[in-house]
PDB file of N, CA and C in Angstrom:
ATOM      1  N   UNK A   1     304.657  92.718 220.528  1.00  0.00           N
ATOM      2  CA  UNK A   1     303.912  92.721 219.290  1.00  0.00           C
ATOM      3  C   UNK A   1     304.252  94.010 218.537  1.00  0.00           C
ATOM      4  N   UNK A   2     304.306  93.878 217.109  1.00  0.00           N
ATOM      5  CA  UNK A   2     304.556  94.991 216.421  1.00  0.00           C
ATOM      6  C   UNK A   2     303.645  96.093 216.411  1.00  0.00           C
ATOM      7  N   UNK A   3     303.412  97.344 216.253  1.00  0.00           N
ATOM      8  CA  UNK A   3     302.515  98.120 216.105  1.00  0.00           C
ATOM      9  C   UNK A   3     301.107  98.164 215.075  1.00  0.00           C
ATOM     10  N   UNK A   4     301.909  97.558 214.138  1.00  0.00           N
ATOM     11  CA  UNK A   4     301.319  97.522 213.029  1.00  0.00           C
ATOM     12  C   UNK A   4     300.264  95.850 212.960  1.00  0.00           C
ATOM     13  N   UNK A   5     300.645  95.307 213.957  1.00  0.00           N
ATOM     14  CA  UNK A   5     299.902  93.839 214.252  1.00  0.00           C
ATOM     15  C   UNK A   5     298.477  93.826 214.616  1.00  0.00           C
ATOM     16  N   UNK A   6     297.677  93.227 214.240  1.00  0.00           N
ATOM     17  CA  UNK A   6     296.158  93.314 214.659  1.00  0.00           C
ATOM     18  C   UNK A   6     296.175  92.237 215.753  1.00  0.00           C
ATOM     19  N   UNK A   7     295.443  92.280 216.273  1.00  0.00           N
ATOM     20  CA  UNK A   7     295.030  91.766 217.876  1.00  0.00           C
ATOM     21  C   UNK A   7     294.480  90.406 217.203  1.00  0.00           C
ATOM     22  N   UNK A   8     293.466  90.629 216.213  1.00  0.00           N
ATOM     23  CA  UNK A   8     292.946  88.986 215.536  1.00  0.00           C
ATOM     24  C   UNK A   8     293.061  89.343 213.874  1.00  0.00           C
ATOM     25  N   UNK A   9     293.557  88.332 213.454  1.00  0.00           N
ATOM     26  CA  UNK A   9     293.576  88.656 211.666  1.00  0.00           C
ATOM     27  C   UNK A   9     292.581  88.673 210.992  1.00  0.00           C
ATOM     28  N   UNK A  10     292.422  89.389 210.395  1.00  0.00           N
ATOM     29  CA  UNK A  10     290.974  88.578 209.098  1.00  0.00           C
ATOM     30  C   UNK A  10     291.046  88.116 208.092  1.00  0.00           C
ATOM     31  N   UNK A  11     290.397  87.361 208.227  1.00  0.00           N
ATOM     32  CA  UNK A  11     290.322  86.003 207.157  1.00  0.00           C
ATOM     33  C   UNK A  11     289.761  86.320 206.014  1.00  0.00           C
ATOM     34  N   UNK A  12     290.548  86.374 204.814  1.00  0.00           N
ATOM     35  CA  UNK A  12     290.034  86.933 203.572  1.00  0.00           C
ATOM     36  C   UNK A  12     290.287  85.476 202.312  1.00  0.00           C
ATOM     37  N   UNK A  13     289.321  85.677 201.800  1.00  0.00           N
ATOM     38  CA  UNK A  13     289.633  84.413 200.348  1.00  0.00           C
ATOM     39  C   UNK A  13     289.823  85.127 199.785  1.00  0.00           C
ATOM     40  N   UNK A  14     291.301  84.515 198.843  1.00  0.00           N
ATOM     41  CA  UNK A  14     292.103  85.411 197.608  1.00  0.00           C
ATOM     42  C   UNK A  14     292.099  84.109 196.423  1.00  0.00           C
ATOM     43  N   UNK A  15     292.484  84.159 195.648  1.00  0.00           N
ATOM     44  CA  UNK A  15     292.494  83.476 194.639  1.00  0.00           C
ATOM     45  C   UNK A  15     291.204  82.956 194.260  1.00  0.00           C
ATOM     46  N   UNK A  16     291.402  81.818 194.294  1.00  0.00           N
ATOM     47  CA  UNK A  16     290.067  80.388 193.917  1.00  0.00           C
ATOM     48  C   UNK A  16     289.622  80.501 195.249  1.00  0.00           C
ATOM     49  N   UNK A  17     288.929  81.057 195.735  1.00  0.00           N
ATOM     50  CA  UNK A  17     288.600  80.877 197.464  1.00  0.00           C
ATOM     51  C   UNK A  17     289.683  80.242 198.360  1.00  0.00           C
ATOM     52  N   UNK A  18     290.690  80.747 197.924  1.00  0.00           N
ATOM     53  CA  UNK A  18     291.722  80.069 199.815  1.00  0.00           C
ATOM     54  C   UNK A  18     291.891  81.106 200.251  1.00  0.00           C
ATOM     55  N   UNK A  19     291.707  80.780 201.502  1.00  0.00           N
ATOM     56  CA  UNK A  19     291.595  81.601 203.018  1.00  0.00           C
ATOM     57  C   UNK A  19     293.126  81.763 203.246  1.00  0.00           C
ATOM     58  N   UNK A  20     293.196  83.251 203.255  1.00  0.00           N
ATOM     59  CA  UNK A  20     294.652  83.881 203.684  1.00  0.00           C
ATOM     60  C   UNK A  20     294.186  84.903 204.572  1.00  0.00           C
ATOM     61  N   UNK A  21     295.116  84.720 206.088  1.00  0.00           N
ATOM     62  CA  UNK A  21     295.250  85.484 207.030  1.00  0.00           C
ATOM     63  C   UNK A  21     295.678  86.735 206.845  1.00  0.00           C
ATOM     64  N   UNK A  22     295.106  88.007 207.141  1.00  0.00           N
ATOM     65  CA  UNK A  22     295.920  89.542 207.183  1.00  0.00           C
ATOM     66  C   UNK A  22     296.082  89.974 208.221  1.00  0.00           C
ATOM     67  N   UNK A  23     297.390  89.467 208.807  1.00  0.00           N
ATOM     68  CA  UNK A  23     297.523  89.946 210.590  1.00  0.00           C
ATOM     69  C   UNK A  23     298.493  90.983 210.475  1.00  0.00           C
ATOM     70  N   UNK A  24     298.374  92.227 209.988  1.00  0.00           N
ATOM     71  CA  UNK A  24     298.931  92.999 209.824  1.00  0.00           C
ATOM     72  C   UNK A  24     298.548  94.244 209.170  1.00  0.00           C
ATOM     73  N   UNK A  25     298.317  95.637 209.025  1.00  0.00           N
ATOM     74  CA  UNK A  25     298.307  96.751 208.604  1.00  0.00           C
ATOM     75  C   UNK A  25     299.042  96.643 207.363  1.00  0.00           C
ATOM     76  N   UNK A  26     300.003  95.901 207.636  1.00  0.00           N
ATOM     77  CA  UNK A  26     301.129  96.142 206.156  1.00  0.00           C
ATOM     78  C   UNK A  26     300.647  94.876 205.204  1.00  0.00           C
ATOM     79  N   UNK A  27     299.969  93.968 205.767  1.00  0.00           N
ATOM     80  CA  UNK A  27     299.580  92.822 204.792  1.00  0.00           C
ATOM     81  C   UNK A  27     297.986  93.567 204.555  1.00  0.00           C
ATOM     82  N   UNK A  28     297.480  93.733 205.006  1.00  0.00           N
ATOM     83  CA  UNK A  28     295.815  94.910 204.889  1.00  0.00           C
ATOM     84  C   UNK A  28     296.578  95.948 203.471  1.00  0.00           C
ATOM     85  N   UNK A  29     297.537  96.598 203.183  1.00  0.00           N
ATOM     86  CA  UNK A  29     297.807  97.437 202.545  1.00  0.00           C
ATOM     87  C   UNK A  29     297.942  96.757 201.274  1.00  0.00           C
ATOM     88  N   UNK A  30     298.853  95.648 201.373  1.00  0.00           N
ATOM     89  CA  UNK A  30     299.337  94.932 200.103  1.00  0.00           C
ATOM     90  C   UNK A  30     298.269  94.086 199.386  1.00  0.00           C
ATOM     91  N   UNK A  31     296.946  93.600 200.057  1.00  0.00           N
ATOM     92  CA  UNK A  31     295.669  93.476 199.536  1.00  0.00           C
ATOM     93  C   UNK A  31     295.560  94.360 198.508  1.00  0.00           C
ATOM     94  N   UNK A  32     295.445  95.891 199.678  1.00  0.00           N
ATOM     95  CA  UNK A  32     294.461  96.951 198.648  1.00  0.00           C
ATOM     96  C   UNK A  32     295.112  97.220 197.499  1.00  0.00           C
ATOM     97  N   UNK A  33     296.118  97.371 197.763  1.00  0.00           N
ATOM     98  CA  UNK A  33     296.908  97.934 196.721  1.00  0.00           C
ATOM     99  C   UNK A  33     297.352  97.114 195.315  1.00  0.00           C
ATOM    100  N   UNK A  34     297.049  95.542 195.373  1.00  0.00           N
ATOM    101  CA  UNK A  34     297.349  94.665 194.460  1.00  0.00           C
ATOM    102  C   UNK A  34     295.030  94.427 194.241  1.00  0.00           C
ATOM    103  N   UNK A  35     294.166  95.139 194.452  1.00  0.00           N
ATOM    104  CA  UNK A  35     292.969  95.090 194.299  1.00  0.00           C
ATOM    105  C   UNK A  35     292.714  95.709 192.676  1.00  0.00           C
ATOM    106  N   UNK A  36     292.467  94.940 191.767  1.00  0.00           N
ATOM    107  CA  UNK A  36     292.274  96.076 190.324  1.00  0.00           C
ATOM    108  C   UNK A  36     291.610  97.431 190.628  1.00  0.00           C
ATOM    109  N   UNK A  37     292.211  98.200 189.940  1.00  0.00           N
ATOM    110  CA  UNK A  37     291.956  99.570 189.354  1.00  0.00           C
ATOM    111  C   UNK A  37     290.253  99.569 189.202  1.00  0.00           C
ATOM    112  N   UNK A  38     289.663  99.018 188.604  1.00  0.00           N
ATOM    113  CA  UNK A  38     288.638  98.885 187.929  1.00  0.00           C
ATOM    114  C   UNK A  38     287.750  98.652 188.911  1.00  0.00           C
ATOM    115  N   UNK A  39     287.620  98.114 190.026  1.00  0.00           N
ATOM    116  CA  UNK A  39     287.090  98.132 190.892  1.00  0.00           C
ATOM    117  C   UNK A  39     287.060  98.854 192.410  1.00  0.00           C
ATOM    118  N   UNK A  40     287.669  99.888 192.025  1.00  0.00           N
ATOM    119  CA  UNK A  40     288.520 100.299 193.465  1.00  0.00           C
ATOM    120  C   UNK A  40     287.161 101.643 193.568  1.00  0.00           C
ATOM    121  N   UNK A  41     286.839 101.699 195.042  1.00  0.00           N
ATOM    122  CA  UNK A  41     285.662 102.172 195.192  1.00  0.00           C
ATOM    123  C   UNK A  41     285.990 103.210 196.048  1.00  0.00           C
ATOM    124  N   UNK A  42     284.734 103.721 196.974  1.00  0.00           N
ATOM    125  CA  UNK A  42     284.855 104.502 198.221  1.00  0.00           C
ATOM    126  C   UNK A  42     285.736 103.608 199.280  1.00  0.00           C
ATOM    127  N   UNK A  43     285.203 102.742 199.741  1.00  0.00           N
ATOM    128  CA  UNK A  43     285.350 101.622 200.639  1.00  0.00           C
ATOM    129  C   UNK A  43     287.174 101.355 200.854  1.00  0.00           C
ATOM    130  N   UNK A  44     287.184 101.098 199.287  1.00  0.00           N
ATOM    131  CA  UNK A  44     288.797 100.670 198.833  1.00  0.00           C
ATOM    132  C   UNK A  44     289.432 101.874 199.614  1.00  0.00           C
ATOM    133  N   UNK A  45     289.128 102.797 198.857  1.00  0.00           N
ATOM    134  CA  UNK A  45     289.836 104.258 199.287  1.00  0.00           C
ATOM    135  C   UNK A  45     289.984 104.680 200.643  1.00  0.00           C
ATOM    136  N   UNK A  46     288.827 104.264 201.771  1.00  0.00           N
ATOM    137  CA  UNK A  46     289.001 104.732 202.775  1.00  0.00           C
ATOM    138  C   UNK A  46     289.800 103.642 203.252  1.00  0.00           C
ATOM    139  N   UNK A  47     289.499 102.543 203.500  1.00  0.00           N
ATOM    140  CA  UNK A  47     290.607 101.258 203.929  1.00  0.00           C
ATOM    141  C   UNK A  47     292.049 101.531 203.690  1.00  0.00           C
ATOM    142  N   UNK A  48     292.326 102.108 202.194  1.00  0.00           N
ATOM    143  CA  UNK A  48     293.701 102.449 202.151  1.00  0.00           C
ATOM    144  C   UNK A  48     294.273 103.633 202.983  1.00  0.00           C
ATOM    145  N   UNK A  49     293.279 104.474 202.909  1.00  0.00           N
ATOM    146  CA  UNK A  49     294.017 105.945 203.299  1.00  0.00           C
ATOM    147  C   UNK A  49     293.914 105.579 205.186  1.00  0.00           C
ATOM    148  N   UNK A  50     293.191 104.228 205.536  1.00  0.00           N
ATOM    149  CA  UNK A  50     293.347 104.094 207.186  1.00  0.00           C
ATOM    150  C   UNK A  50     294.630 103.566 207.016  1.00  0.00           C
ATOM    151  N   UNK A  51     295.429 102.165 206.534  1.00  0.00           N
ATOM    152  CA  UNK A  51     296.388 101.677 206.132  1.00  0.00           C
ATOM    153  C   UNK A  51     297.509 102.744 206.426  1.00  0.00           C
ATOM    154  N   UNK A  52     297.488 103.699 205.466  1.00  0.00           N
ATOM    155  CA  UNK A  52     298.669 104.549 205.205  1.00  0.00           C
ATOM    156  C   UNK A  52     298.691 105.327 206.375  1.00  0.00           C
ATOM    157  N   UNK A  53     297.536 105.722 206.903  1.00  0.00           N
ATOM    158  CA  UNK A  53     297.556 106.378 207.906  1.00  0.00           C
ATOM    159  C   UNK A  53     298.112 105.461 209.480  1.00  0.00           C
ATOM    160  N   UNK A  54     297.800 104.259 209.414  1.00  0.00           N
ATOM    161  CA  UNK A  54     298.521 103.839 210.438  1.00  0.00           C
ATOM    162  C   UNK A  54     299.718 103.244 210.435  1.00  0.00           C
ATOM    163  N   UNK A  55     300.274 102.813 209.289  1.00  0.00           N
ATOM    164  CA  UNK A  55     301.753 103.228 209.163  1.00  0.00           C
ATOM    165  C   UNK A  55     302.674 104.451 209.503  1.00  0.00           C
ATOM    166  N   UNK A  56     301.721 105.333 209.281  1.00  0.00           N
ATOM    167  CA  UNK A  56     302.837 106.100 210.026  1.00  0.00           C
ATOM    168  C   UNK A  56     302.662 106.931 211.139  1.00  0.00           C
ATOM    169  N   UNK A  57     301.514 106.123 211.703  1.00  0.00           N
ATOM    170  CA  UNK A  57     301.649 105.576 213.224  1.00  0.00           C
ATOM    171  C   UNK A  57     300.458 107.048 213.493  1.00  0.00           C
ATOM    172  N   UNK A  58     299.472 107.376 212.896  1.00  0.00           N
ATOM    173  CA  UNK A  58     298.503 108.610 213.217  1.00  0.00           C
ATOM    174  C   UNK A  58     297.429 107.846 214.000  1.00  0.00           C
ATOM    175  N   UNK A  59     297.082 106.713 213.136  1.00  0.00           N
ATOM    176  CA  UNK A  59     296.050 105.986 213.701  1.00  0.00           C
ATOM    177  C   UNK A  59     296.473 104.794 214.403  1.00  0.00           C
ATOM    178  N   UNK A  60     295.570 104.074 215.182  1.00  0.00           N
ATOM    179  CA  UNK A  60     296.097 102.636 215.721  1.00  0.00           C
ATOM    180  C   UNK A  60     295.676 101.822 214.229  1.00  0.00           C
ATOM    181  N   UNK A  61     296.738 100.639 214.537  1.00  0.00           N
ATOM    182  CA  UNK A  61     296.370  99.643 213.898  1.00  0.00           C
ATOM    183  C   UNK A  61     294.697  98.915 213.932  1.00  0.00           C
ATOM    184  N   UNK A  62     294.388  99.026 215.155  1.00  0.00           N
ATOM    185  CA  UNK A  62     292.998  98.192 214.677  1.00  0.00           C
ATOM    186  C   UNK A  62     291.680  98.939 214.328  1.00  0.00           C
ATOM    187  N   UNK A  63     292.275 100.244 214.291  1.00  0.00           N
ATOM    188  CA  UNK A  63     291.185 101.475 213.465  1.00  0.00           C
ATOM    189  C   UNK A  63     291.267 100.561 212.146  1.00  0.00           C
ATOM    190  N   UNK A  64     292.277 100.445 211.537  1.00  0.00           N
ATOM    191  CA  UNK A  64     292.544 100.228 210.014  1.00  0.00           C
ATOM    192  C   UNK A  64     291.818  98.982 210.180  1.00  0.00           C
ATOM    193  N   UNK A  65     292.342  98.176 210.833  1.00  0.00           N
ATOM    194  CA  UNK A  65     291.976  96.884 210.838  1.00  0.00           C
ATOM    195  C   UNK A  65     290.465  96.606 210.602  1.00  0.00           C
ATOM    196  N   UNK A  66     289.766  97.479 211.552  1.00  0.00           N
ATOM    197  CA  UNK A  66     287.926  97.456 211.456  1.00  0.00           C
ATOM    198  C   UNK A  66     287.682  97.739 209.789  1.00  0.00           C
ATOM    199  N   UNK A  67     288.449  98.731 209.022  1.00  0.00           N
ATOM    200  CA  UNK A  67     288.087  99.131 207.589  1.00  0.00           C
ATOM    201  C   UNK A  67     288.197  98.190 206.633  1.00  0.00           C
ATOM    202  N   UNK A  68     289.024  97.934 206.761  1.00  0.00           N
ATOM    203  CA  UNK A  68     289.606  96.994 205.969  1.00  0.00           C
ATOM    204  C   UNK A  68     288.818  95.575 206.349  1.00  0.00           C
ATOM    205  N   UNK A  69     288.628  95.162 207.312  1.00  0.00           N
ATOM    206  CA  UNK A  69     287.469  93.834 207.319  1.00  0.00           C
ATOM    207  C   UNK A  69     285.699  94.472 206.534  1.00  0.00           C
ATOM    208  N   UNK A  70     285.359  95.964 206.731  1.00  0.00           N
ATOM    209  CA  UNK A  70     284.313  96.592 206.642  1.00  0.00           C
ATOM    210  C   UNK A  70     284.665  96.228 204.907  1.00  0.00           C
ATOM    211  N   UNK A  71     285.584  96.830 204.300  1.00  0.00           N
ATOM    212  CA  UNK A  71     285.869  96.765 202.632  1.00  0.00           C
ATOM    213  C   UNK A  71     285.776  95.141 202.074  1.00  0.00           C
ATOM    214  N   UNK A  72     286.386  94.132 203.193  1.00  0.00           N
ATOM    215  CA  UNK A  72     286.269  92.725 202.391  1.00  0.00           C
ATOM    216  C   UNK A  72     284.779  92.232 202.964  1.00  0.00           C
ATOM    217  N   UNK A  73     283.921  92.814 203.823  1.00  0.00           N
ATOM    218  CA  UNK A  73     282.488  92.488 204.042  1.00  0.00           C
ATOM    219  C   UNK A  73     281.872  93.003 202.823  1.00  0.00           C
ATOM    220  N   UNK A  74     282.416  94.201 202.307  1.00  0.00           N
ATOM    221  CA  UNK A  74     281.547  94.816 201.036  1.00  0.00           C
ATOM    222  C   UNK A  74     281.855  93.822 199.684  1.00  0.00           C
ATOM    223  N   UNK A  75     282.830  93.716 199.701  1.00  0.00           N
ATOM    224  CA  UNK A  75     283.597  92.473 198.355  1.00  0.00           C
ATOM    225  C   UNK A  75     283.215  91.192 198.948  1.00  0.00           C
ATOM    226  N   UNK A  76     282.595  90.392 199.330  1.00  0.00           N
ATOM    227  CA  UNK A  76     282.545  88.999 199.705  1.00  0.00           C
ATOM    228  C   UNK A  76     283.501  88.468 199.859  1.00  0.00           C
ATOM    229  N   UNK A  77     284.637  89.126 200.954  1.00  0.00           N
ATOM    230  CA  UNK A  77     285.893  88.811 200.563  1.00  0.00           C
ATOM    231  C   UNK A  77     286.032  87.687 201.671  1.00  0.00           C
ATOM    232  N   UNK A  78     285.387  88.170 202.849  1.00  0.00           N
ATOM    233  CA  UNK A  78     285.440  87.419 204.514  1.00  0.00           C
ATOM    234  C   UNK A  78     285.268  86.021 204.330  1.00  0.00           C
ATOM    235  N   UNK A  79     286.133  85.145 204.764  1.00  0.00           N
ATOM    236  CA  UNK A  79     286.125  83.710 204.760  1.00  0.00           C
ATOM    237  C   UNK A  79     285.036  83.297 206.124  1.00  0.00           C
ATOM    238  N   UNK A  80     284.226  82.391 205.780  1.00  0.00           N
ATOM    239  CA  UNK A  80     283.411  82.040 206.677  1.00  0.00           C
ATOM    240  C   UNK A  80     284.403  81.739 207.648  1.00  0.00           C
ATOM    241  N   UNK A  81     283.500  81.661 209.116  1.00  0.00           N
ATOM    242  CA  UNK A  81     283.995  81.147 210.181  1.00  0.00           C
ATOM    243  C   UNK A  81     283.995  79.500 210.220  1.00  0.00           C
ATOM    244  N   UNK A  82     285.337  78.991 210.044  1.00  0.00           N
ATOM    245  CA  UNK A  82     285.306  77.605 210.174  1.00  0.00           C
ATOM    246  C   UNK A  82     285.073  76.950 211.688  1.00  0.00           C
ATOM    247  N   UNK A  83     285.627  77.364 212.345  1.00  0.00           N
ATOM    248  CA  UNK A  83     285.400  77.599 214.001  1.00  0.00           C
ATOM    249  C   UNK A  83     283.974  77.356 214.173  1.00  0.00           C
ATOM    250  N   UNK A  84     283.284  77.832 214.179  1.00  0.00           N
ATOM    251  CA  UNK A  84     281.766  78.051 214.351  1.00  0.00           C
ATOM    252  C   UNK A  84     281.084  76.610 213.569  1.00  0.00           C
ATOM    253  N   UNK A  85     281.324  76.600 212.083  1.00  0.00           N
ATOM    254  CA  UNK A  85     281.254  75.659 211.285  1.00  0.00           C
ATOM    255  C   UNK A  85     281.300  74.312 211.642  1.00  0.00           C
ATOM    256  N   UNK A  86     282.366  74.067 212.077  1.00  0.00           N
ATOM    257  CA  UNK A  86     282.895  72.497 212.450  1.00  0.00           C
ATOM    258  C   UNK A  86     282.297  72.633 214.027  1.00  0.00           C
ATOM    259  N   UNK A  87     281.833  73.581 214.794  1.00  0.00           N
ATOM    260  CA  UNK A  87     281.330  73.206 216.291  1.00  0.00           C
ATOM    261  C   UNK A  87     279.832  73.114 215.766  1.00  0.00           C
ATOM    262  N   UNK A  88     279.176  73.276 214.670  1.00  0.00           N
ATOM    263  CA  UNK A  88     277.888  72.996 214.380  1.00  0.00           C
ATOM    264  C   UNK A  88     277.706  71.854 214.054  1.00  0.00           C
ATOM    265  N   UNK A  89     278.510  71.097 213.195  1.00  0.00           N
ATOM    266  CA  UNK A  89     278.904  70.196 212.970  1.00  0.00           C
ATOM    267  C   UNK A  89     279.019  68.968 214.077  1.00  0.00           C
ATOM    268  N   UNK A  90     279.567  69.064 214.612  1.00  0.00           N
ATOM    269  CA  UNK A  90     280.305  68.944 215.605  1.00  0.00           C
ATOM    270  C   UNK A  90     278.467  68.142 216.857  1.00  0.00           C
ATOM    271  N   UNK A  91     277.743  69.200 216.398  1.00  0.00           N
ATOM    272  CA  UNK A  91     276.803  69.420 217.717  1.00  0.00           C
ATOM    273  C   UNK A  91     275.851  68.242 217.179  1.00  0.00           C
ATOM    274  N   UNK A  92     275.127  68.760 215.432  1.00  0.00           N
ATOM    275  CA  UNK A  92     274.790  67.768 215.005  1.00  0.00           C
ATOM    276  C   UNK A  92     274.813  66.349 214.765  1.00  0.00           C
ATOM    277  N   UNK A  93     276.363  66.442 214.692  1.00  0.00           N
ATOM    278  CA  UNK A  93     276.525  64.745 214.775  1.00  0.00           C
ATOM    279  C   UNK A  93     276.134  64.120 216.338  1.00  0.00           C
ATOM    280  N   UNK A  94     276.412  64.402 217.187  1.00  0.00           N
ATOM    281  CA  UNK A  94     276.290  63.977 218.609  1.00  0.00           C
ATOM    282  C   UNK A  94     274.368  64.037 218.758  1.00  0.00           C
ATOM    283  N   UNK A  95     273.993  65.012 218.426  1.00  0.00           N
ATOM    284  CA  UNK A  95     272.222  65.018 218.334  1.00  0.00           C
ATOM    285  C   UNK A  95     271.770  65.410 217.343  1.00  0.00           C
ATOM    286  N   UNK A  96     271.564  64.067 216.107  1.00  0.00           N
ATOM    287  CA  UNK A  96     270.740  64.421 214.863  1.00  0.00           C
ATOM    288  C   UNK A  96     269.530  65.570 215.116  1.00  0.00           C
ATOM    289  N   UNK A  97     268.871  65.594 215.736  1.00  0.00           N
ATOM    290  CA  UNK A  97     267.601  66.476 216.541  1.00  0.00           C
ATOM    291  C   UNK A  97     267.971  67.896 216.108  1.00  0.00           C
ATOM    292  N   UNK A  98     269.304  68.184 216.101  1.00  0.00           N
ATOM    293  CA  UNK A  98     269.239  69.942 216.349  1.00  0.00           C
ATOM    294  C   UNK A  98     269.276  70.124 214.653  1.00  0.00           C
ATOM    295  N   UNK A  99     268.969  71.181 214.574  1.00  0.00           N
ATOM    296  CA  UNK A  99     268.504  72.173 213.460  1.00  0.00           C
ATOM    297  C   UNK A  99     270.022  72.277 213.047  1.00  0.00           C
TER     298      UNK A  99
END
C-alpha cells in the first residue's frame, strides 16, 4: 500500500450529492484545494496544512485522514452510511415490528 493511502476512504458528496471516495492524502488535498476561497475556514486550513504535511511524509497518512473527515463532518460533506442503511432496511422488511 502506498503511504499516502488511508486504511478506509471517506465518503464525501461532491457535486449534486454523488458520493466520491477519498482513499488517499493526495485525493484529501485535491478536495481542499479545489474548495472556494470564500469559504475556506479554520477547519479547511488545518485539514490542508495535515495534507501537506503528510506528503512529505512528517505526519502519517491517517492523522490527515481523521482531519479531513473532521472538515467534511463540519461542511455536511460525509455521505451517509449506505451499509448500515440497506441492513436497516434489510431488517425491516423481514420484521415489519422493528422501529
Amino acid at each position: 500500500m502506498k503511504p499516502d493511502m488511508f486504511e478506509q476512504p471517506v465518503t464525501i458528496l461532491v457535486g449534486l450529492g454523488f458520493p466520491a471516495e477519498v482513499r488517499s492524502v493526495m485525493d484529501a488535498y485535491r478536495h481542499l484545494a479545489e474548495w472556494p476561497t470564500s469559504f475556506r475556514d479554520t477547519a479547511h486550513s488545518v485539514a490542508m496544512k495535515a495534507c501537506q504535511a503528510a506528503l512529505r511524509g512528517e505526519i502519517e497518512a491517517e492523522t490527515a485522514r481523521g482531519l479531513f473527515a473532521a472538515f467534511s463532518a463540519m461542511h455536511d460533506l460525509l455521505a451517509p452510511d449506505t451499509t448500515a442503511t440497506a441492513a436497516d432496511r434489510e431488517r425491516r422488511y423481514r420484521d415489519p415490528h422493528v422501529q
